[in-house]
N, C-alpha and C. Protein backbone atom coordinates (compact mmCIF):
# COMPACT_ATOMS: atom_id res chain seq x y z
N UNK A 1 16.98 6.95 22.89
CA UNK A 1 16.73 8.24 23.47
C UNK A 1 15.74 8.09 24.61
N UNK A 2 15.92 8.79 26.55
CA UNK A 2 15.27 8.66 26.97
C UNK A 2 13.67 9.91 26.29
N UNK A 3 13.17 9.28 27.32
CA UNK A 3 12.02 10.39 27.15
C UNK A 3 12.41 11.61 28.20
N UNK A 4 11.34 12.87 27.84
CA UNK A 4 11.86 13.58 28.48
C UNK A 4 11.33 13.71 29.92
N UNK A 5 10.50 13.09 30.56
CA UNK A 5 10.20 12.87 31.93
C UNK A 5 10.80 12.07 32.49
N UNK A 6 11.92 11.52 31.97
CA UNK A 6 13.03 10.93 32.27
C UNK A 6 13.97 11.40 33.69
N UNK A 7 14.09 12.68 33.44
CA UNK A 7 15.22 13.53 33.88
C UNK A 7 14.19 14.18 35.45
N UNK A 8 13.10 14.55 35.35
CA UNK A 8 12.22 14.77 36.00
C UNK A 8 12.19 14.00 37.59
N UNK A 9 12.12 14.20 38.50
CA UNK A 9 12.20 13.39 39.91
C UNK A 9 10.59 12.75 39.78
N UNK A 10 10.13 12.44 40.73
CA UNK A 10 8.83 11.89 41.10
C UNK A 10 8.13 12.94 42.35
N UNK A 11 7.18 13.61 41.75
CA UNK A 11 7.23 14.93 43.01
C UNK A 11 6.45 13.87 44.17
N UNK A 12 5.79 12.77 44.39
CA UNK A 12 5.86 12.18 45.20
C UNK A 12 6.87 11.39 46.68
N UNK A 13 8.31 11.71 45.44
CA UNK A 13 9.46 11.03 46.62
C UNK A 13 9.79 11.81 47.58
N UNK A 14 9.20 13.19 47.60
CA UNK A 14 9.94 14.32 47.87
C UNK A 14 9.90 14.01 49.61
N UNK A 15 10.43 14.23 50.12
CA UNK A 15 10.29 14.33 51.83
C UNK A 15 11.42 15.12 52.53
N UNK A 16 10.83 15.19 53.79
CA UNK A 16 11.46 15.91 55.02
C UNK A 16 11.16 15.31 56.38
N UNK A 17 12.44 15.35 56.37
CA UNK A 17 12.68 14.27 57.83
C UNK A 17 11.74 13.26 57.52
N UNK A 18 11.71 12.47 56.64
CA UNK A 18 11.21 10.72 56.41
C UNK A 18 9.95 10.91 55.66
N UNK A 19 9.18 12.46 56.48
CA UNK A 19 7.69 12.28 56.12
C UNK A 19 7.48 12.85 54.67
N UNK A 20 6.71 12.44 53.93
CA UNK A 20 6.51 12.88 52.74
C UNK A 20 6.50 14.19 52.52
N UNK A 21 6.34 15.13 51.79
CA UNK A 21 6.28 16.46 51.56
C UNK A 21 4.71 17.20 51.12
N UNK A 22 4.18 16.28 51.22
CA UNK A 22 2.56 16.48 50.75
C UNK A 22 1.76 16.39 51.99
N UNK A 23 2.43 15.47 53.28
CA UNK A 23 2.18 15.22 54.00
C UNK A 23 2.51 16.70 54.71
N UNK A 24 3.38 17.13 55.19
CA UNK A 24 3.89 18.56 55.53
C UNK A 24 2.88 19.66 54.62
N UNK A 25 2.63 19.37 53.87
CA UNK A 25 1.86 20.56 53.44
C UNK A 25 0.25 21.10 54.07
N UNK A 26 -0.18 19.62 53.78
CA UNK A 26 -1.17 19.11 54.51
C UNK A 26 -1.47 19.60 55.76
N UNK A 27 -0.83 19.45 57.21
CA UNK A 27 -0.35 19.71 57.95
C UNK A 27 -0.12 20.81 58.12
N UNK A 28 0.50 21.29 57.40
CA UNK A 28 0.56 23.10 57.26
C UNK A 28 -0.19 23.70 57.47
N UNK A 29 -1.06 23.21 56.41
CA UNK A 29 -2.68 24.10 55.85
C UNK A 29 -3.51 23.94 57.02
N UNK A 30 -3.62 22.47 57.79
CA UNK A 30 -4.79 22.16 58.80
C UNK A 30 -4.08 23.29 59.73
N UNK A 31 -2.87 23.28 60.67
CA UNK A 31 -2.43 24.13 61.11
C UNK A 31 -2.75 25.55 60.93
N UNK A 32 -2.03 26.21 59.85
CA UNK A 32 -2.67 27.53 59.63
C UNK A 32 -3.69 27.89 59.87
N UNK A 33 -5.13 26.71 59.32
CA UNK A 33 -6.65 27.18 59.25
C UNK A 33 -6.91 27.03 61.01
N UNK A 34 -6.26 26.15 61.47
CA UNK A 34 -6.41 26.19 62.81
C UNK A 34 -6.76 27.70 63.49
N UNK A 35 -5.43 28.46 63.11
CA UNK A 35 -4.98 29.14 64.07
C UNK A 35 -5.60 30.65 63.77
N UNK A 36 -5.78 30.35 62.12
CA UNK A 36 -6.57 31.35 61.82
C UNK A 36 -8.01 31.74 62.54
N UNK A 37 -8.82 30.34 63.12
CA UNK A 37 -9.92 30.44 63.70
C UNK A 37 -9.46 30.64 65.06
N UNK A 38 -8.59 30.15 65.90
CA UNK A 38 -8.16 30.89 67.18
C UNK A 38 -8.28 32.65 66.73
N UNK A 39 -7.54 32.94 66.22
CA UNK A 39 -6.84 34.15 66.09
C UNK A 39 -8.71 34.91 65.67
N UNK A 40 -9.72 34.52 65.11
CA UNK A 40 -10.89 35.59 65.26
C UNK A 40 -11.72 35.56 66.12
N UNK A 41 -11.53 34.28 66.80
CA UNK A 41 -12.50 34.38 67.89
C UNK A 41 -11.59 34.72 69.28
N UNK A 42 -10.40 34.67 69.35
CA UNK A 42 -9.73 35.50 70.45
C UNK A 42 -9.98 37.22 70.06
N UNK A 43 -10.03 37.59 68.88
CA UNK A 43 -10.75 38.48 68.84
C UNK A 43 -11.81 39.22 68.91
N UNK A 44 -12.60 38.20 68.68
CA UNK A 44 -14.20 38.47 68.75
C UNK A 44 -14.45 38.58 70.07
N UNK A 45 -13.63 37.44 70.90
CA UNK A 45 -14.07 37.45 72.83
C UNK A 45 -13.56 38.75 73.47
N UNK A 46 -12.32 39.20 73.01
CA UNK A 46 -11.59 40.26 73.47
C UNK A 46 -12.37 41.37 73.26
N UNK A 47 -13.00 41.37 72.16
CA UNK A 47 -13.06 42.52 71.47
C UNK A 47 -12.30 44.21 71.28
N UNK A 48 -12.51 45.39 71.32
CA UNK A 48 -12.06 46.60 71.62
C UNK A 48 -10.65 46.71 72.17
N UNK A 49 -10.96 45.62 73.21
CA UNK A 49 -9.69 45.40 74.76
C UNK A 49 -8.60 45.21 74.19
N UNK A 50 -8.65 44.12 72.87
CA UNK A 50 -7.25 43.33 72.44
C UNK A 50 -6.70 44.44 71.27
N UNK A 51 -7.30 45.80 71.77
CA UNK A 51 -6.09 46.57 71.04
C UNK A 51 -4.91 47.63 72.16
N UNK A 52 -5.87 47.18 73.57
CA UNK A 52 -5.33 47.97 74.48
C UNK A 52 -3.99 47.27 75.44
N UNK A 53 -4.48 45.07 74.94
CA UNK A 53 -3.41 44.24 75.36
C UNK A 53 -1.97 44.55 74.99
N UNK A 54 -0.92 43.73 75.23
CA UNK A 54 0.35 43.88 74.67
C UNK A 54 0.70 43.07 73.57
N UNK A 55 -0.44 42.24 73.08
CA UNK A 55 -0.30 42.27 70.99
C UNK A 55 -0.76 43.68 70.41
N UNK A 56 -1.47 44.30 71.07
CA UNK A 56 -2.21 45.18 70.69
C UNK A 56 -1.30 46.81 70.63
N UNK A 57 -0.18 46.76 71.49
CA UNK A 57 0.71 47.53 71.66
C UNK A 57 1.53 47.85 70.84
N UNK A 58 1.96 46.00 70.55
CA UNK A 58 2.43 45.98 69.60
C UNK A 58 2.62 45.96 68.07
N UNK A 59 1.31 46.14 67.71
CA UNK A 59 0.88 46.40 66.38
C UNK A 59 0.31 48.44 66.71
N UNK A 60 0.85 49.59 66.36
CA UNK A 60 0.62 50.51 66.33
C UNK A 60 -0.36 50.72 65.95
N UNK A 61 -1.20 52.40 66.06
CA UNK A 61 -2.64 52.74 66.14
C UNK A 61 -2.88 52.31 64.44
N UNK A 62 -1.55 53.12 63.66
CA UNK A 62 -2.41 53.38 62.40
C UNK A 62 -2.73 51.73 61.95
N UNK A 63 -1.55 50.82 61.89
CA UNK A 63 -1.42 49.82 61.14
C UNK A 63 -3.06 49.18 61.61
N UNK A 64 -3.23 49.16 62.48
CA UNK A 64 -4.57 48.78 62.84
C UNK A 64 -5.63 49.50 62.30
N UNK A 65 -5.88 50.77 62.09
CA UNK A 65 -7.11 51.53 61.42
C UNK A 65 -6.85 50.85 60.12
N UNK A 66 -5.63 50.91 59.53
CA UNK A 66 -5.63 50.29 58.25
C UNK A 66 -6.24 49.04 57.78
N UNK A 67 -5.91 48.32 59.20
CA UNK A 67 -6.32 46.76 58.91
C UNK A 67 -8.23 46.85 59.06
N UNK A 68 -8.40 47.87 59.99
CA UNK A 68 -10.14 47.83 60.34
C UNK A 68 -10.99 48.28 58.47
N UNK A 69 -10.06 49.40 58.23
CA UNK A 69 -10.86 49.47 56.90
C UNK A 69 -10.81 49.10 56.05
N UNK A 70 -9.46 48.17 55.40
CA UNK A 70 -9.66 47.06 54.60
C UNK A 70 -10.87 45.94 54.91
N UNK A 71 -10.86 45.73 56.20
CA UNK A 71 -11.79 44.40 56.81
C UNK A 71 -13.21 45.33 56.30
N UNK A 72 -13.44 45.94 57.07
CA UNK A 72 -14.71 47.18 56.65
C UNK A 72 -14.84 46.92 55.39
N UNK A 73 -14.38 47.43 54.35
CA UNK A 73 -14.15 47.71 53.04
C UNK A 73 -14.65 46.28 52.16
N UNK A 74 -13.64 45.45 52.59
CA UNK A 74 -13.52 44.18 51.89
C UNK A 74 -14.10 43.18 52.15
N UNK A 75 -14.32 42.87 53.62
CA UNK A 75 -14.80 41.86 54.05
C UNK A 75 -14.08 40.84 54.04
N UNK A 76 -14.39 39.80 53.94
CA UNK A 76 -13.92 37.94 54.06
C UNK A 76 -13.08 38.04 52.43
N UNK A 77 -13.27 38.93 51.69
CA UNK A 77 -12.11 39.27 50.48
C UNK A 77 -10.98 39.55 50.96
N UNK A 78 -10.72 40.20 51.69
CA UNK A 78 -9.72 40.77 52.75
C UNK A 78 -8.83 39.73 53.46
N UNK A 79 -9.67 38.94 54.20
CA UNK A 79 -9.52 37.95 54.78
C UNK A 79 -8.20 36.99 53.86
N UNK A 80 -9.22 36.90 52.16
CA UNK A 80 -8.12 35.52 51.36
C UNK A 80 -7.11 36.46 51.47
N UNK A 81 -7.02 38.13 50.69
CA UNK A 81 -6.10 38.80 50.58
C UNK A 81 -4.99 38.81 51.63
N UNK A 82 -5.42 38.40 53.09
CA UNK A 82 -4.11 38.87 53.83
C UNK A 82 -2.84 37.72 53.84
N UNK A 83 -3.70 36.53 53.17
CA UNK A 83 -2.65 35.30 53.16
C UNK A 83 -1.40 36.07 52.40
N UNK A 84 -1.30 36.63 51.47
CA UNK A 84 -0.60 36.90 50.48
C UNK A 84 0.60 37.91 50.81
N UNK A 85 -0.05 38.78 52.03
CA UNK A 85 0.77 40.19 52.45
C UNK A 85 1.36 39.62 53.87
N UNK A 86 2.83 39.46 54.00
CA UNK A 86 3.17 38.90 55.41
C UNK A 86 3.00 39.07 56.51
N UNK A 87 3.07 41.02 56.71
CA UNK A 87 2.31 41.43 57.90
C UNK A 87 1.40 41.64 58.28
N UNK A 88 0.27 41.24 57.17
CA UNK A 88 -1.08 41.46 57.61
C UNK A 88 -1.63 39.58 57.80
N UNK A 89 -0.85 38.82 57.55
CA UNK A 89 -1.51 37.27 57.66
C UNK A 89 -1.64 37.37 59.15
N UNK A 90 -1.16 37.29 60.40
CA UNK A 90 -1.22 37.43 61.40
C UNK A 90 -1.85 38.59 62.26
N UNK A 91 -2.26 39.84 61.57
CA UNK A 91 -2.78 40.88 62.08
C UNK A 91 -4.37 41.11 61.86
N UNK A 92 -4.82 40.04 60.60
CA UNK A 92 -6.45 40.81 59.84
C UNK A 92 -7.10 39.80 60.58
N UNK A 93 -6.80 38.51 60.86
CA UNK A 93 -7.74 37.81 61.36
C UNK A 93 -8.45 38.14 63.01
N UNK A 94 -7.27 38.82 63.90
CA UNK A 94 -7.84 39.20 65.20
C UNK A 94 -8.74 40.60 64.91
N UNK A 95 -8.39 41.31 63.79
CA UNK A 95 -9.41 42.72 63.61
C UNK A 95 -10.59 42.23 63.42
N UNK A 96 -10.45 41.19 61.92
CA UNK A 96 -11.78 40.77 61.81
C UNK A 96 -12.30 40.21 62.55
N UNK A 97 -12.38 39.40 64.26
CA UNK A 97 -12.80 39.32 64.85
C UNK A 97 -13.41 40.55 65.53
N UNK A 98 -12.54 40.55 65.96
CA UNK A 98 -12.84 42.66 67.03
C UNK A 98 -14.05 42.82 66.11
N UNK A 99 -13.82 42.83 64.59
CA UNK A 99 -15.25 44.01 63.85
C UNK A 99 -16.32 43.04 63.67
N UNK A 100 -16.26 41.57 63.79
CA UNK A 100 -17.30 40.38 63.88
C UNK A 100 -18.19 40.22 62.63
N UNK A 101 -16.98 40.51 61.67
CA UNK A 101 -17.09 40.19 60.60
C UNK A 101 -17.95 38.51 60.41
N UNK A 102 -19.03 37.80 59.36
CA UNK A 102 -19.05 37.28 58.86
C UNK A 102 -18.73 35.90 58.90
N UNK A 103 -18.95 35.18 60.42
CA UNK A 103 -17.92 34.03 60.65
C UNK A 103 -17.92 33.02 59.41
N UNK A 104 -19.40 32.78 58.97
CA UNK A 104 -19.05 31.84 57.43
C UNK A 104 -17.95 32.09 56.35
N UNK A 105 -18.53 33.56 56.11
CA UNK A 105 -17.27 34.52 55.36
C UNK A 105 -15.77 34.00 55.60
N UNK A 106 -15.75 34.31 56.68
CA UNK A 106 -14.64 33.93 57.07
C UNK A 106 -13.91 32.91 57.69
N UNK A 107 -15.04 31.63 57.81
CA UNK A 107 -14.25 30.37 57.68
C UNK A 107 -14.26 30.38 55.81
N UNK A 108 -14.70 29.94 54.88
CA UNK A 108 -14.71 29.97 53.56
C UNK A 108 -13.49 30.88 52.91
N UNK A 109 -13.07 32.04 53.20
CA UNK A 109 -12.20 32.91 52.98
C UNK A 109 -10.87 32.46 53.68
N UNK A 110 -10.74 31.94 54.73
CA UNK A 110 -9.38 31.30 55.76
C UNK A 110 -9.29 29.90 55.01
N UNK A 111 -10.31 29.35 54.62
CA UNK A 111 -10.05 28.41 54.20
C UNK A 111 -9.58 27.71 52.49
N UNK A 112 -9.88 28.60 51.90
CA UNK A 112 -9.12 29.14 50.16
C UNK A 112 -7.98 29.62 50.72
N UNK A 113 -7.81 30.57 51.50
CA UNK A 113 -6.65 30.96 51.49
C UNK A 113 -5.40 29.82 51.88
N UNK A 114 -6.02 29.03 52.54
CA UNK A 114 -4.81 28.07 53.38
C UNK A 114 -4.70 27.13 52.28
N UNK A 115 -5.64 27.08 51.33
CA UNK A 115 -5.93 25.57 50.57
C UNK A 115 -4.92 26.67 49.18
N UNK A 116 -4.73 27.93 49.02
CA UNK A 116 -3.97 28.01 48.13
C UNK A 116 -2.81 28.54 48.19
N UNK A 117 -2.52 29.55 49.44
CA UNK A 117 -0.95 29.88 49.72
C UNK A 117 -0.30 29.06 50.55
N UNK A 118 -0.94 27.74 51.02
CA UNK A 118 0.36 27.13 52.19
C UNK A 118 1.01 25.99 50.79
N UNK A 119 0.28 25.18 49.41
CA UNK A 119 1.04 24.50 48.67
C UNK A 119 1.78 25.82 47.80
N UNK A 120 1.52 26.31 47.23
CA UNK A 120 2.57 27.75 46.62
C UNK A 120 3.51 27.63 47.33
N UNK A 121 3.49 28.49 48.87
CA UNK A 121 4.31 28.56 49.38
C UNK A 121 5.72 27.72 49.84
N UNK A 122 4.83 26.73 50.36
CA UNK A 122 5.38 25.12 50.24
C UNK A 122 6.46 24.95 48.65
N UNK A 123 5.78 24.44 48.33
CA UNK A 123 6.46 24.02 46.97
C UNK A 123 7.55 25.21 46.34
N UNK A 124 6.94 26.52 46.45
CA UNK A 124 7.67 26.96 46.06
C UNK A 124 9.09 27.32 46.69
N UNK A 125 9.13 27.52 48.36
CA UNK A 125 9.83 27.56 49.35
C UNK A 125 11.23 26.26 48.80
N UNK A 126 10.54 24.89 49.12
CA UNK A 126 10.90 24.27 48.70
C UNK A 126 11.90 23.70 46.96
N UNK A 127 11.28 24.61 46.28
CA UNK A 127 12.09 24.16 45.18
C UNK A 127 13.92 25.23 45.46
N UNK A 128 12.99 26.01 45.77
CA UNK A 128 14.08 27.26 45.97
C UNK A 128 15.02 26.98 47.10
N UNK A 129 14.92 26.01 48.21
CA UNK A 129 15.76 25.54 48.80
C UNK A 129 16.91 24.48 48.36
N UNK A 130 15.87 23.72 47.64
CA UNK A 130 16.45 22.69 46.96
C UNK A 130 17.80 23.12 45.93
N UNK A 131 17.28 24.07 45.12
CA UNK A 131 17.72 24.78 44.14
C UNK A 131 18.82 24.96 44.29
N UNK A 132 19.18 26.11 45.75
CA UNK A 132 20.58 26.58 46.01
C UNK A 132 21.14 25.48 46.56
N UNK A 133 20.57 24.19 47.07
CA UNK A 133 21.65 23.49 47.73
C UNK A 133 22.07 22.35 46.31
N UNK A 134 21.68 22.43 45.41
CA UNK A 134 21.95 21.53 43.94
C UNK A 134 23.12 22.61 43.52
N UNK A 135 22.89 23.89 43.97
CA UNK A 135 23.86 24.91 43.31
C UNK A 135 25.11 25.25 44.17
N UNK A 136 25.41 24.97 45.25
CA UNK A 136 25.98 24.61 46.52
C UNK A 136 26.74 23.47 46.54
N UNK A 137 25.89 22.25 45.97
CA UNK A 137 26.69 21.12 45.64
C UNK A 137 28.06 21.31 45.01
N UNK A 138 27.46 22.02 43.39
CA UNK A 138 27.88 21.81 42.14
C UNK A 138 29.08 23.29 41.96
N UNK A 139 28.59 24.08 42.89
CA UNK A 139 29.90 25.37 42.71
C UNK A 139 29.22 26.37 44.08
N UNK A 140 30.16 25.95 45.08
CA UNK A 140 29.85 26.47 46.31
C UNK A 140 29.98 28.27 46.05
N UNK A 141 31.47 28.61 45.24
CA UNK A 141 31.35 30.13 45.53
C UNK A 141 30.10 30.44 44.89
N UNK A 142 29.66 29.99 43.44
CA UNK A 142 29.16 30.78 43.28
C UNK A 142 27.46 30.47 43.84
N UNK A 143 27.21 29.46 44.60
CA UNK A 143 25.67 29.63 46.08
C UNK A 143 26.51 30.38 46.82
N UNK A 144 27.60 30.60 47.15
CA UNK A 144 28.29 31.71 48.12
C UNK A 144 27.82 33.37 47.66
N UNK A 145 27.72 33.26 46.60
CA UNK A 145 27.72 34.60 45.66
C UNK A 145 26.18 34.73 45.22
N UNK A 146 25.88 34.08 45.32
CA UNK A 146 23.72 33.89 45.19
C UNK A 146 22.93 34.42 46.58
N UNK A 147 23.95 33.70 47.56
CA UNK A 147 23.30 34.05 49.02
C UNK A 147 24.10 35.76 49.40
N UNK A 148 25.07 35.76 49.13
CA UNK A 148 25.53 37.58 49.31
C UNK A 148 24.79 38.40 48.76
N UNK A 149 23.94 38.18 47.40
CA UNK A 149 23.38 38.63 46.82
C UNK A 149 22.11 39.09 47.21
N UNK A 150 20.97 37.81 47.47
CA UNK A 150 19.80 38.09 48.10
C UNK A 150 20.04 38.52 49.42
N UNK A 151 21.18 38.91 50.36
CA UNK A 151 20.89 39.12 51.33
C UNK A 151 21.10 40.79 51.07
N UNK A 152 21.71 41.02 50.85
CA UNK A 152 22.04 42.74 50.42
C UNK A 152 20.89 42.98 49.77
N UNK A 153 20.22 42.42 48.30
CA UNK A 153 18.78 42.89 47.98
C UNK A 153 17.88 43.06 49.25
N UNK A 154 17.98 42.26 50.18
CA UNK A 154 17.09 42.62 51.32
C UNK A 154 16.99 43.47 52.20
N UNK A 155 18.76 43.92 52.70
CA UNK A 155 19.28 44.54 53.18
C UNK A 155 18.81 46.08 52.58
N UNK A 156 19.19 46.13 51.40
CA UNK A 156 18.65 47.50 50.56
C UNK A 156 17.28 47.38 50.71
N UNK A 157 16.08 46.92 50.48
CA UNK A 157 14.45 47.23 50.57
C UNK A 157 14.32 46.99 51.93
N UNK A 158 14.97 46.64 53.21
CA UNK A 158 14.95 46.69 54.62
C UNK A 158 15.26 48.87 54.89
N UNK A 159 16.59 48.88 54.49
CA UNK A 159 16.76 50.29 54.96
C UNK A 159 16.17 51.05 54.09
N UNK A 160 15.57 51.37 53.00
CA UNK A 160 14.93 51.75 51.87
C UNK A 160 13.40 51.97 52.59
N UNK A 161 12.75 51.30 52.90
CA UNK A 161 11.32 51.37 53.84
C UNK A 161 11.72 51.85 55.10
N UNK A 162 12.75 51.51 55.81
CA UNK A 162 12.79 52.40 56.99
C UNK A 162 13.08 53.58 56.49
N UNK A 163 13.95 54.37 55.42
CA UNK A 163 14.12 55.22 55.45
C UNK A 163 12.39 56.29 54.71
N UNK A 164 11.79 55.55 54.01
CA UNK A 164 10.79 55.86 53.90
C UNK A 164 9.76 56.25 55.39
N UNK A 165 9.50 55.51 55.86
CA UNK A 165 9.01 55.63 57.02
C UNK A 165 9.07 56.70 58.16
N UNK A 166 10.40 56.89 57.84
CA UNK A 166 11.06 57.50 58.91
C UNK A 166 10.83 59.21 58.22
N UNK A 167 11.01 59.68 56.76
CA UNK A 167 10.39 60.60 56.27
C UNK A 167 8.57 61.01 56.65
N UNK A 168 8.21 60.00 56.59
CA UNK A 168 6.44 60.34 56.75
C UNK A 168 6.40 60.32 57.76
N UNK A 169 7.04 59.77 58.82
CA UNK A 169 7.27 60.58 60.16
C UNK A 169 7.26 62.15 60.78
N UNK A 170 8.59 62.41 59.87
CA UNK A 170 9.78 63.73 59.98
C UNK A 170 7.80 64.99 58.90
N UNK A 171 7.73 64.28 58.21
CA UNK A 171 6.91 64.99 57.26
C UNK A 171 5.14 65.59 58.24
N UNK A 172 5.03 64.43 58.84
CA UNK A 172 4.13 64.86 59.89
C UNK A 172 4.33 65.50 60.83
N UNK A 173 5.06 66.07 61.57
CA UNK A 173 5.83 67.00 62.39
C UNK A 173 5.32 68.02 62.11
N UNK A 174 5.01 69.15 63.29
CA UNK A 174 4.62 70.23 62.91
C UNK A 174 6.22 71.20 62.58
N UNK A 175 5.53 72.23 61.58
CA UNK A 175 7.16 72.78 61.51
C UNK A 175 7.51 73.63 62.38
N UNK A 176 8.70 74.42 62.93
CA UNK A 176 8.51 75.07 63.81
C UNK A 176 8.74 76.61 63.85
């Protein structure tokens, strides 16, 4: 009888395009934390202005008050928190510049965050790729029928929030 780590791969063999997969993660994380520190001190230099630029356009008034009073509120807590929420990973770090939040705070806070959602993400990204293409291998319709699936779940919570949205819109309107 084998043992049962038998059956198990070596999460060391794992790679992409030649380079290891630990190596990519790695990489990830330095990356991310990189850009995370661009992204507060292009804020901090800008200040006020970089809501009047055309990133700034493009992120609307409220989503931004929102992001100022979480940062307000939370601080460099905020900061780990936005790793987690997709549209705010790219949006809290230039506020928290603008509001000049805490730079220790917030290297220490950018930096948990990168050191714990880029391997999650990673790995988990990864198994789940892996996954459907083992399932793809082994019975194409039905990864044919896995991928129709998650895309319509998305499809439904895509028009489901717009249609939400689009009410608290219609709802703010004066009546006439």
């Amino acid at each position: 009888m084998q043992p049962f780590a038998a059956g198990i791969p070596d999460p060391t063999s794992a790679s992409v395009l030649g380079m290891p997969l630990w190596l990519w993660v790695l990489l990830g994380g330095v990356g991310l934390f990189g850009a995370f520190q661009a992204y507060y001190w292009i804020g901090r230099k800008l200040g006020p202005r970089l809501y009047a630029s055309r990133l700034g356009r493009k992120i609307n008034q409220e989503a931004i008050d929102k992001v100022e009073r979480a940062v307000s509120r939370w601080g460099a807590l905020a900061v780990y928190g936005c790793f987690w929420v997709p549209g705010l990973r790219h949006t809290l770090p230039w506020v928290a510049g603008v509001l000049r939040i805490s730079y220790p705070w917030y290297v220490v806070a950018s930096a948990l965050g990168c050191l714990t959602w880029v391997p999650v993400t990673s790995f988990g990204l990864y198994s789940v790729l892996w996954g459907w293409l083992k399932l793809a291998a082994e019975s194409p319709p039905l990864a044919g029928a896995g991928l129709v699936a998650v895309v319509a779940v998305v499809a439904f919570l895509v028009r489901r929030r717009r249609r939400a949205a689009r009410r608290r819109v219609e709802d703010e309107l004066p009546v006439p």
